[in-house]
Protein backbone atom coordinates (compact mmCIF):
# COMPACT_ATOMS: atom_id res chain seq x y z
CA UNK A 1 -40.24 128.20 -117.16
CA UNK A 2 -41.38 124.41 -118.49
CA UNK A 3 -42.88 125.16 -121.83
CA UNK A 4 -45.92 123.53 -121.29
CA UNK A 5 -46.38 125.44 -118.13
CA UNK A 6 -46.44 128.73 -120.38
CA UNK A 7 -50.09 129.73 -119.79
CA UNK A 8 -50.13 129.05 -115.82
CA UNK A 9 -51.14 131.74 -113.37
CA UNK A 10 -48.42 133.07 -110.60
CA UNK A 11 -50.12 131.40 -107.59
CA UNK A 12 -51.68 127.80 -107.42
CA UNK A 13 -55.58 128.01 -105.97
CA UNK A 14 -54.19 124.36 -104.53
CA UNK A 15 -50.72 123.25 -104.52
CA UNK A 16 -49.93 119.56 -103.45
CA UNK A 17 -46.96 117.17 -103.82
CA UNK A 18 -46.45 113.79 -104.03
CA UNK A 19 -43.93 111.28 -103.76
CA UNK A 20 -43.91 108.00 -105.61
CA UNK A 21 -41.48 104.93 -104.28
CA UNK A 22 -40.01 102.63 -107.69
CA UNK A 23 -41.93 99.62 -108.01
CA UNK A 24 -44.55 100.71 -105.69
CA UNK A 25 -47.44 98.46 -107.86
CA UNK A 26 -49.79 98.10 -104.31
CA UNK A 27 -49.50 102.35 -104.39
CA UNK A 28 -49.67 102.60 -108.04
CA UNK A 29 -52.81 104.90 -108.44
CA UNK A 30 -52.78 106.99 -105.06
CA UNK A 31 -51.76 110.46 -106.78
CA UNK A 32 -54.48 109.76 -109.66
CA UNK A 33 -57.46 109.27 -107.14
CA UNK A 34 -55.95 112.20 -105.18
CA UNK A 35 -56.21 114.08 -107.91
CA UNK A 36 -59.86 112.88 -108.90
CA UNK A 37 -60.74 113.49 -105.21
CA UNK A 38 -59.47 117.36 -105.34
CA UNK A 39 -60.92 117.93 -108.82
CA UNK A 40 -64.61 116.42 -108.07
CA UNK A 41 -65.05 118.42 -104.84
CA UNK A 42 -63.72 121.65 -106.81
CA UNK A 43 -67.11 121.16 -108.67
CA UNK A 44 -65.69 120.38 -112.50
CA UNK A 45 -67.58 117.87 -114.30
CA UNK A 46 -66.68 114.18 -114.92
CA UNK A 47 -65.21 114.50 -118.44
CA UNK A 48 -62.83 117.00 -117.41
CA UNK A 49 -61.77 114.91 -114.28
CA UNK A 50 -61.63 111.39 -116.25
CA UNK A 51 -58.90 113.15 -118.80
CA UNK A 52 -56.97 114.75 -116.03
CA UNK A 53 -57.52 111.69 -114.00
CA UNK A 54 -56.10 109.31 -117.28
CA UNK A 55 -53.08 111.24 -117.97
CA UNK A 56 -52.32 111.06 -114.05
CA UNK A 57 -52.69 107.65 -113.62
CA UNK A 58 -50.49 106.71 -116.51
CA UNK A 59 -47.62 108.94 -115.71
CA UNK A 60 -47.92 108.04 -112.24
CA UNK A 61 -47.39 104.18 -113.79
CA UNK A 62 -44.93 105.10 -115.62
CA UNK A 63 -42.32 106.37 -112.99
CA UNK A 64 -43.53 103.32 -110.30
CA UNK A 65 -42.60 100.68 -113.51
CA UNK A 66 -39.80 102.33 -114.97
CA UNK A 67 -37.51 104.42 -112.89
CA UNK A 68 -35.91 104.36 -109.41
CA UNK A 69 -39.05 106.77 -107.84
CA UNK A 70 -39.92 110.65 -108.17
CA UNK A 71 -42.09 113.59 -107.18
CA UNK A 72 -45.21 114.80 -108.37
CA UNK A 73 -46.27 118.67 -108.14
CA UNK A 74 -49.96 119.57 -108.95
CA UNK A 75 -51.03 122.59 -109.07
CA UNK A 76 -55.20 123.90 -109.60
CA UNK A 77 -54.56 127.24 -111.18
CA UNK A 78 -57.64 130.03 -112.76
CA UNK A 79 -56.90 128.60 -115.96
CA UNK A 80 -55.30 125.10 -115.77
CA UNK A 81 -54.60 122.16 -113.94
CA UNK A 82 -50.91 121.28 -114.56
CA UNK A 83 -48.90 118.43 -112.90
CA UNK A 84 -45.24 117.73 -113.42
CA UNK A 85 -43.45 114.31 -112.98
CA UNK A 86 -39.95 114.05 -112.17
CA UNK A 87 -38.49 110.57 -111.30
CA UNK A 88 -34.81 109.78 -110.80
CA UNK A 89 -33.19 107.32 -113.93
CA UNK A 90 -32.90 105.74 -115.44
CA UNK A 91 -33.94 108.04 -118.37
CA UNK A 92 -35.85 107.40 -121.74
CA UNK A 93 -32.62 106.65 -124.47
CA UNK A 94 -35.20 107.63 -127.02
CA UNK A 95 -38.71 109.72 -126.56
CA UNK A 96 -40.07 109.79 -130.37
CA UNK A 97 -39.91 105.83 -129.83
CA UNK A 98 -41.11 105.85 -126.55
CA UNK A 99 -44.24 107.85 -127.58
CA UNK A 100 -44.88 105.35 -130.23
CA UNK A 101 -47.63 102.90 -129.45
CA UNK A 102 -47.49 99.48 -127.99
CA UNK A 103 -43.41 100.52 -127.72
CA UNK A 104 -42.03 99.09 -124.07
CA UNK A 105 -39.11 98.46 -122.01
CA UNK A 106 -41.16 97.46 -119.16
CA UNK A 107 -39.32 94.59 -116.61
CA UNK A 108 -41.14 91.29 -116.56
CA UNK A 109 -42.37 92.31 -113.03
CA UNK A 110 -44.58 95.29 -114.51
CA UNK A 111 -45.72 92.64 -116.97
CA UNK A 112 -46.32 90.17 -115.00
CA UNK A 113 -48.62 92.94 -112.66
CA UNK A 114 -50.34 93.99 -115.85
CA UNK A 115 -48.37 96.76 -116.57
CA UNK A 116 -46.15 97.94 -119.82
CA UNK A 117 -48.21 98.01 -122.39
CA UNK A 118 -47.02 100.83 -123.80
CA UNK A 119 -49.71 103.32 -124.41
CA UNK A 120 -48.84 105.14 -121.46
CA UNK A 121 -47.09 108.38 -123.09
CA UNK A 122 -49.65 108.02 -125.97
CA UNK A 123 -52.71 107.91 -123.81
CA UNK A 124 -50.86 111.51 -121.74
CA UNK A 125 -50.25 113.04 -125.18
CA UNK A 126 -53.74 112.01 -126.13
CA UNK A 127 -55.85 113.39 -123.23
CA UNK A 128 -53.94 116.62 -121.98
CA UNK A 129 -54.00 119.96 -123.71
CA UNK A 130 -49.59 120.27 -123.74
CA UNK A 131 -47.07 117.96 -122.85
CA UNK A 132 -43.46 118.34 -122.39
CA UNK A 133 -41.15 115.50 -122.10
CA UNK A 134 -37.19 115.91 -121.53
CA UNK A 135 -35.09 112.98 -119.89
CA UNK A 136 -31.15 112.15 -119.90
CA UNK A 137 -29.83 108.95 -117.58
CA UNK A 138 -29.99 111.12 -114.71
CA UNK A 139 -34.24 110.98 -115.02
CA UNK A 140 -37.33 112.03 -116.74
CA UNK A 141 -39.11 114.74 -116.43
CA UNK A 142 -42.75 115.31 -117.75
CA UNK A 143 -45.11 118.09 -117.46
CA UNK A 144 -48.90 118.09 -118.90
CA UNK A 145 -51.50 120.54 -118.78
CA UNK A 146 -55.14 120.45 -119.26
CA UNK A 147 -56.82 123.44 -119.95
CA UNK A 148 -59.98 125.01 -118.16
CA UNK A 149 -62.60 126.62 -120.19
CA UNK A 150 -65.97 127.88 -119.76
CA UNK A 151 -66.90 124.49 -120.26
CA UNK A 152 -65.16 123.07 -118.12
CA UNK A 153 -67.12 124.14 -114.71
CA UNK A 154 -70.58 122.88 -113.51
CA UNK A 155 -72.77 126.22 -112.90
């Protein structure tokens, strides 16, 4: 089991997956606003739903800019929302320094689209509650998960 998956429940109360085509800018965004979508009409309140939604959106980015495409899985459990991000190469040579802000080895396409800034795995780390990144040249995998308290749901 992914580590950061460690406190997820056995069944999903909604399951989806995603796929995400490399260099798909015009697309860039769909899973993220999918995932606001699901989130708002499950009743949890905007704060919750902006983090989730951030961390989304800039892994999302971050497989349309910088590898050849991937999957998404999300999953609503009782106690989390968790999403994993697999894309296929070609891998991160070095994580600590891609984790490090304003770091980047976007293409001058993603630049030029206003993309690659670099805060992308800063801004996940930032806003989810775990985050587990592994890659080799084969591709990247991340999982994040954001935790759902008490506070989390609108009575």
């Amino acid at each position: 089991m992914n580590p950061c998956l460690k406190k997820t429940t056995k069944h999903a109360r909604i399951h989806k997956e995603f796929v995400i085509e490399r260099n798909d800018i015009a697309n860039a965004g769909t899973v993220a606003s999918t995932t606001k979508r699901i989130l708002k009409n499950e009743g949890f309140p905007s704060h919750f739903i902006k983090r989730v939604t951030i961390g989304v959106y800039e892994a999302e980015i971050n497989v349309v800019i910088h590898s050849y495409g991937g999957t998404v899985i999300f999953d609503l459990n009782d106690d989390n929302v968790s999403l994993t991000f697999e894309d296929k190469g070609p891998g991160i040579e070095d994580i600590e320094l891609a984790k490090a802000a304003g770091f980047s080895t976007a293409s001058s396409y993603a630049i030029e689209n206003g993309f690659g800034a670099g805060m992308g795995l800063p801004n996940i780390e930032a806003v989810s509650d775990e985050m587990h990144l592994t890659s080799s040249k084969e591709g990247t995998k991340l999982c994040m998960r954001f935790d759902i308290g008490d506070d989390h749901i609108d009575s």
